[in-house]
Protein backbone atom coordinates (compact mmCIF):
# COMPACT_ATOMS: atom_id res chain seq x y z
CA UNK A 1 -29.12 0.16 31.52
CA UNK A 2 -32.38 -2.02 30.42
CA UNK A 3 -33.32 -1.11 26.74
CA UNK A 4 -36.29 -2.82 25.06
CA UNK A 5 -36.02 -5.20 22.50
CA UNK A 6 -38.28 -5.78 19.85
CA UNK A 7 -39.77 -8.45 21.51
CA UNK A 8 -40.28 -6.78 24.61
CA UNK A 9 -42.51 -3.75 22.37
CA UNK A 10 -44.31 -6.11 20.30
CA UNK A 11 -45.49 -8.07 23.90
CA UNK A 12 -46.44 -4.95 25.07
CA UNK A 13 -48.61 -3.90 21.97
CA UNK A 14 -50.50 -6.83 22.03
CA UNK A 15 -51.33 -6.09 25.86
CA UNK A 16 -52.27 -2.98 25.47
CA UNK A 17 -54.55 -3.78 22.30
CA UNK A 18 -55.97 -6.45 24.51
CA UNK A 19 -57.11 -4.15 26.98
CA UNK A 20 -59.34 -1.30 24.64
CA UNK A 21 -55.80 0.68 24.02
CA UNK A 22 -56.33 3.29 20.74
CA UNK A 23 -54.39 5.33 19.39
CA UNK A 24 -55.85 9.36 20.04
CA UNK A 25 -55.13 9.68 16.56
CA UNK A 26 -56.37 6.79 14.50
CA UNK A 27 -58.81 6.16 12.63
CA UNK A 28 -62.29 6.59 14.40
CA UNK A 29 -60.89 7.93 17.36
CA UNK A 30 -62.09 10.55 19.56
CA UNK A 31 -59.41 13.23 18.14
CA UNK A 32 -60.56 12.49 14.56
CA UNK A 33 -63.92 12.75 15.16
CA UNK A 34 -63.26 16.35 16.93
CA UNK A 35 -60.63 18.02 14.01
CA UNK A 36 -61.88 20.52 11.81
CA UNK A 37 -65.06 20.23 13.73
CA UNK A 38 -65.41 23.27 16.35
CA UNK A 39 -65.71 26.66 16.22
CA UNK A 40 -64.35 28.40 19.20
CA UNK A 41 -66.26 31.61 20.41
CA UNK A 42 -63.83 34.69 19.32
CA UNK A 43 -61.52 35.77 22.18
CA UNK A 44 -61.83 39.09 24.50
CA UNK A 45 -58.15 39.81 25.33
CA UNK A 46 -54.59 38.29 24.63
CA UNK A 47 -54.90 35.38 26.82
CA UNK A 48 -58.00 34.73 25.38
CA UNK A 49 -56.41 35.06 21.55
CA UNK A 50 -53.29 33.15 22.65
CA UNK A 51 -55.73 30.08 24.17
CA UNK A 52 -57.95 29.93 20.85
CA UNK A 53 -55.08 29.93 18.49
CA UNK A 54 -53.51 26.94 20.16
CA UNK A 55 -56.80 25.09 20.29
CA UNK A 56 -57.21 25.54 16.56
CA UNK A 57 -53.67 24.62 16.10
CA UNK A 58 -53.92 21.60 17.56
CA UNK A 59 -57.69 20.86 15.99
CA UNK A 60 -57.70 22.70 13.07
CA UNK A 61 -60.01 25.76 11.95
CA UNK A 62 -63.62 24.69 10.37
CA UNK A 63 -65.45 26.63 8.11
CA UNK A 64 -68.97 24.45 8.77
CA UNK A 65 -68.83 23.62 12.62
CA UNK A 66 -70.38 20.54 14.06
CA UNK A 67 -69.43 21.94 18.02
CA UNK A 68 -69.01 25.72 19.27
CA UNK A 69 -66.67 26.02 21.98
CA UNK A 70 -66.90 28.40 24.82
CA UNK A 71 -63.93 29.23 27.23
CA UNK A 72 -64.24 31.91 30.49
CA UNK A 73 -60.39 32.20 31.46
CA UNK A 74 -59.48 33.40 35.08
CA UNK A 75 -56.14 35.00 36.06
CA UNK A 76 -54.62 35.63 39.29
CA UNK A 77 -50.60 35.97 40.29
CA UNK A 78 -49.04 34.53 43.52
CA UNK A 79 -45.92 36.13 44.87
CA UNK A 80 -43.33 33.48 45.51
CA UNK A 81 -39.55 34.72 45.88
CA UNK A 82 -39.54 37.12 48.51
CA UNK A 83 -36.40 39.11 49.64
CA UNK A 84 -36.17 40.25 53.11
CA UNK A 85 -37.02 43.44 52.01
CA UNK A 86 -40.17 42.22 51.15
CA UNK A 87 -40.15 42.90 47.43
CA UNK A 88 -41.35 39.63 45.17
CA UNK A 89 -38.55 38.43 42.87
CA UNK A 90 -40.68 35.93 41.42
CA UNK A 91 -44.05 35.53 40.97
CA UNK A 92 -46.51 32.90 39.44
CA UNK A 93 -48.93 33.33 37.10
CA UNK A 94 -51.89 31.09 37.79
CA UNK A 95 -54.87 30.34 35.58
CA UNK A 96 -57.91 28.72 35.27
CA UNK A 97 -60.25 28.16 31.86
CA UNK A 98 -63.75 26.94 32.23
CA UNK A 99 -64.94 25.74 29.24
CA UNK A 100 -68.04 23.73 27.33
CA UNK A 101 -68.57 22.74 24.08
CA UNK A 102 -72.17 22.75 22.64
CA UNK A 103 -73.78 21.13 19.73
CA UNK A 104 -74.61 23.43 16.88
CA UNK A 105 -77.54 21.41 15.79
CA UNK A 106 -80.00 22.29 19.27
CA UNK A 107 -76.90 24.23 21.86
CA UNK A 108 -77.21 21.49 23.95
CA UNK A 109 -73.57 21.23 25.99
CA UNK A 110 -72.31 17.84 25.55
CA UNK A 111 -69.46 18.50 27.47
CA UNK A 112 -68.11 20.96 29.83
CA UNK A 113 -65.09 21.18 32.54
CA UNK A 114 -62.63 23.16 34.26
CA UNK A 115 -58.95 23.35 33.71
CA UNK A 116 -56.24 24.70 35.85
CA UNK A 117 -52.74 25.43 35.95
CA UNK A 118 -50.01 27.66 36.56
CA UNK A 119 -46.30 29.11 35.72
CA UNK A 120 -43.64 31.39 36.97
CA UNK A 121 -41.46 34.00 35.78
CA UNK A 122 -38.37 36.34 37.42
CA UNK A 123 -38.18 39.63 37.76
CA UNK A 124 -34.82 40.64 38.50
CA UNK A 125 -34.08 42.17 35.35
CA UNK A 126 -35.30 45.40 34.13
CA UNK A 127 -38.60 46.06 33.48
CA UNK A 128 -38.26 45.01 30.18
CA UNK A 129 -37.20 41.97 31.07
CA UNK A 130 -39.69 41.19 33.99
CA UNK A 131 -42.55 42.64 31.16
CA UNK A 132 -40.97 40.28 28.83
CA UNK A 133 -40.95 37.16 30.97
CA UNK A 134 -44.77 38.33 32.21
CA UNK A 135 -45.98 37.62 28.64
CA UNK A 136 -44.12 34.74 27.84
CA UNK A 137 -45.18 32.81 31.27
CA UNK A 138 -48.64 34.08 29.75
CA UNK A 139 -48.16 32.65 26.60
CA UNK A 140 -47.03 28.96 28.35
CA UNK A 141 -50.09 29.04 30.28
CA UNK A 142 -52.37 29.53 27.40
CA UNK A 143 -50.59 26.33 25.71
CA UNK A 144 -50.77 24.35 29.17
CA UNK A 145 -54.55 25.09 29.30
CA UNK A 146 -55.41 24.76 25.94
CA UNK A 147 -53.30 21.41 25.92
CA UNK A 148 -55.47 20.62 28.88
CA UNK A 149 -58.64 21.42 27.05
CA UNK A 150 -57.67 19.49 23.69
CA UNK A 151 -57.39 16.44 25.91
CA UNK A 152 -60.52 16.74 27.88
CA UNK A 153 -62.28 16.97 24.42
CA UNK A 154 -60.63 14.08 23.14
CA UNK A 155 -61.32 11.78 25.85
CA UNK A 156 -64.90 12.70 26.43
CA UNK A 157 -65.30 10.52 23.31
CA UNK A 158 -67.58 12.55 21.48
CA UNK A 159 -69.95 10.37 18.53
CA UNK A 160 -69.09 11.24 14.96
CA UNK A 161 -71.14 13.84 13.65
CA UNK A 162 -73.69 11.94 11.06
């Protein structure tokens, strides 16, 4: 088995700082520029509440917003394990956020996309169980599309705020 050596990483550093590489997270980067910076518009259900939490977790909660964001999340399910009796032993859950971000200072949208994703979940246990594993395949795809979101922000490369 191959294992780097230090030589090997330090090569490959200088490469990639050679070719425009950042770090997201450095100084002057596109996820600085974005944390503690946008309000998102207040949620209308669970999904909704679940998706806006993890966005603020991962950039923070501002009290004096430079961006409002705005996210329309669509759910459907897809039957997937089927028994020959025809009833659905698993299903996924599949989603899909549309979302912009506008400038406070004049609404104009300086950037806007669509996200999409999807997970599963059983239901051959009780109903508790299947209800159970309903919500938490919920609660995944809220992080998957929020994660999804958080990076389409960050790489739109949005200009400091002045």
């Amino acid at each position: 088995m191959w294992l780097p050596n230090r030589r090997t990483v330090l090569l490959g550093a200088l490469a990639l700082s050679g070719c425009g590489f950042t770090p997201v997270y450095g100084p002057e980067s596109g996820a600085r520029t974005l944390l503690n910076t946008i309000e998102v518009d207040p949620p209308r259900d669970r999904e909704g509440y679940l998706l806006v939490r993890h966005i603020e977790e991962r950039l923070g909660r501002t009290s004096s917003p430079t961006y409002a964001l705005s996210i329309a999340i669509e759910l459907g399910e897809e039957r997937m394990a089927i028994t020959t009796d025809n009833v659905a032993t698993r299903f996924n859950l599949l989603g899909k956020a549309t979302y912009a971000l506008r400038a406070l200072d004049g609404g104009k949208v300086v950037t806007s996309g669509v996200v999409q994703s999807f997970t599963g979940y059983s239901t051959t246990g009780s109903t508790a169980a299947t209800r159970a594993a309903e919500q938490d395949a919920s609660e995944r795809l809220m992080v998957i599309l929020g994660d999804q979101i958080v990076a389409r922000l960050v790489a739109a490369k949005l200009e400091p705020a002045a």
